[in-house]
Protein backbone atom coordinates (compact mmCIF):
# COMPACT_ATOMS: atom_id res chain seq x y z
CA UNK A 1 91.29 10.58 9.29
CA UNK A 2 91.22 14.15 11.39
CA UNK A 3 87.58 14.88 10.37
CA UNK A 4 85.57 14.90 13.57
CA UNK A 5 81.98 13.38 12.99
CA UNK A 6 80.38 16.95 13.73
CA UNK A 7 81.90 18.78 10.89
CA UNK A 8 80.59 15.97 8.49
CA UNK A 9 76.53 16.30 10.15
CA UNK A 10 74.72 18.79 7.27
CA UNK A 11 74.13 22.51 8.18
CA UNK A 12 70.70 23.41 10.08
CA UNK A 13 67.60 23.89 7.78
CA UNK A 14 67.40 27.56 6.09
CA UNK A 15 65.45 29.67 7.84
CA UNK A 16 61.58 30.06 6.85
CA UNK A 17 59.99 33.66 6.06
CA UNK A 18 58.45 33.71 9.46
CA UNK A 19 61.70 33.54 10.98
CA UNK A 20 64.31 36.04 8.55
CA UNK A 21 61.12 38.63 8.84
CA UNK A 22 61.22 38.36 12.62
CA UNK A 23 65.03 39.13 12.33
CA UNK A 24 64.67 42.54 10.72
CA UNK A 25 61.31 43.62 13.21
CA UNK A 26 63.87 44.94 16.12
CA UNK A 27 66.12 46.89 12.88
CA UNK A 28 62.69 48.29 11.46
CA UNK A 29 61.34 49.16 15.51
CA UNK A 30 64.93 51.68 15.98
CA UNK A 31 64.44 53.22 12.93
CA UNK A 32 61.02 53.92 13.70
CA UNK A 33 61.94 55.13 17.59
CA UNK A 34 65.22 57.56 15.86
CA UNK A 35 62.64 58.98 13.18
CA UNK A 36 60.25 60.18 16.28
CA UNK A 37 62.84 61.09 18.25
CA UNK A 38 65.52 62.42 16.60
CA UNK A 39 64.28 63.22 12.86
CA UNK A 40 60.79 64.51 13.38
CA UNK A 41 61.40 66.81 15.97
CA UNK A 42 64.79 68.52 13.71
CA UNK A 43 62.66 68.89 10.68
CA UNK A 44 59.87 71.08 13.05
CA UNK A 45 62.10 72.90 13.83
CA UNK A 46 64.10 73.59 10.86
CA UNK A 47 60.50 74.88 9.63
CA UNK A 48 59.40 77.09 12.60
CA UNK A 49 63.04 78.80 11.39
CA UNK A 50 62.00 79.05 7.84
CA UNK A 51 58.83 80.61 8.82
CA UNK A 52 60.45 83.17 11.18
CA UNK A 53 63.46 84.44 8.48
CA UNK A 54 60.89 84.73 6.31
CA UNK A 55 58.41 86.92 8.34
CA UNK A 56 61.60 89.44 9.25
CA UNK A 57 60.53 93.19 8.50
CA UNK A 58 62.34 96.50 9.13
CA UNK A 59 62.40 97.36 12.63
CA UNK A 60 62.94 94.13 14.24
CA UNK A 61 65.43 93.61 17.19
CA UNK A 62 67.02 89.90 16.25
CA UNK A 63 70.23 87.80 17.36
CA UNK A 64 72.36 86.54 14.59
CA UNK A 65 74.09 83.30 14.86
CA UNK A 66 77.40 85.39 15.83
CA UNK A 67 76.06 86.32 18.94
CA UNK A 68 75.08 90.11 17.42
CA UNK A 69 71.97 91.96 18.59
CA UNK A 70 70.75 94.96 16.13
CA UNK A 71 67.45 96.28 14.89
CA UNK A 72 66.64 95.32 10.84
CA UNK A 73 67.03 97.71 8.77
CA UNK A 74 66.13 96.96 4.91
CA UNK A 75 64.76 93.03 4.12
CA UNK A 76 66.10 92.16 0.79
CA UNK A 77 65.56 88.95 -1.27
CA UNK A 78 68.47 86.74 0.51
CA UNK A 79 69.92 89.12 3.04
CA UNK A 80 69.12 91.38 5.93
CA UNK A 81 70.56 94.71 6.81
CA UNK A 82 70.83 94.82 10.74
CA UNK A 83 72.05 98.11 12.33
CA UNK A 84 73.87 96.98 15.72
CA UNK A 85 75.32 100.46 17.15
CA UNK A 86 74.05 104.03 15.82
CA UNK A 87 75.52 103.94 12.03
CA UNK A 88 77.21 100.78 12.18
CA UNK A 89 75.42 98.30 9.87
CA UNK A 90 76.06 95.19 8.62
CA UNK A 91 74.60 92.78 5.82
CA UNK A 92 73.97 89.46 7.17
CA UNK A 93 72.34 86.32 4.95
CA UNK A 94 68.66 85.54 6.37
CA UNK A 95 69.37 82.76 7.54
CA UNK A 96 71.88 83.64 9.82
CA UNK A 97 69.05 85.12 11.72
CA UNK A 98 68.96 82.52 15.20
CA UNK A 99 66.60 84.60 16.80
CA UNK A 100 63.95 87.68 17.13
CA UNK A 101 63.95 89.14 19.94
CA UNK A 102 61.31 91.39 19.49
CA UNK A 103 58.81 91.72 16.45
CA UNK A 104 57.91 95.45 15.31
CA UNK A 105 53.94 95.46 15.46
CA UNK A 106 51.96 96.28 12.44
CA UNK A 107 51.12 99.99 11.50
CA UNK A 108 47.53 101.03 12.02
CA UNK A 109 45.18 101.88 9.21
CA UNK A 110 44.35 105.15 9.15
CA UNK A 111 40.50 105.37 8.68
């Protein structure tokens, strides 16, 4: 009675393989262009951190992530000791370390 002649015509044919695979190429293309530019790049960096905390040694002038500049002190197992006025130290975690700004060089060996 009110049923137009289009509702009644059968649904289009399910798409092949071919065509639902083609549907999820642009989904699979921006996950690969985020994971170059976005992931990739975080995770080298996270690690050039993790190498630098973990080469910290005593007389090192560094930046912690609270903006204060001091010389190391004592390197223990999960914490530095940075000295940032003339006896005024403080115990910060390692990695709170955001930068060195200058690396102590090694001692010589005496011959």
């Amino acid at each position: 009675m009110f049923v137009t002649p289009a509702y009644a015509q059968a649904a289009g044919a399910a798409p092949s393989g071919a065509a639902s695979l083609a549907s999820f190429v642009p989904l699979i293309l921006v996950f690969v262009i985020m994971y170059f530019l976005m992931i990739r790049p975080q995770q080298k960096k996270m690690k050039e951190h993790r190498a630098m905390v973990e080469a910290l040694k005593k007389g090192d002038e560094v930046v912690t992530q609270g903006g204060l500049l001091g010389k190391v002190t004592a390197v223990k197992d999960g914490e530095v000791e940075v000295e940032i006025a003339p006896g005024v130290k403080v115990r910060c975690v390692r990695s709170s370390i955001s930068n060195v700004i200058t690396r102590t060089a090694p001692a010589a060996a005496n011959n």
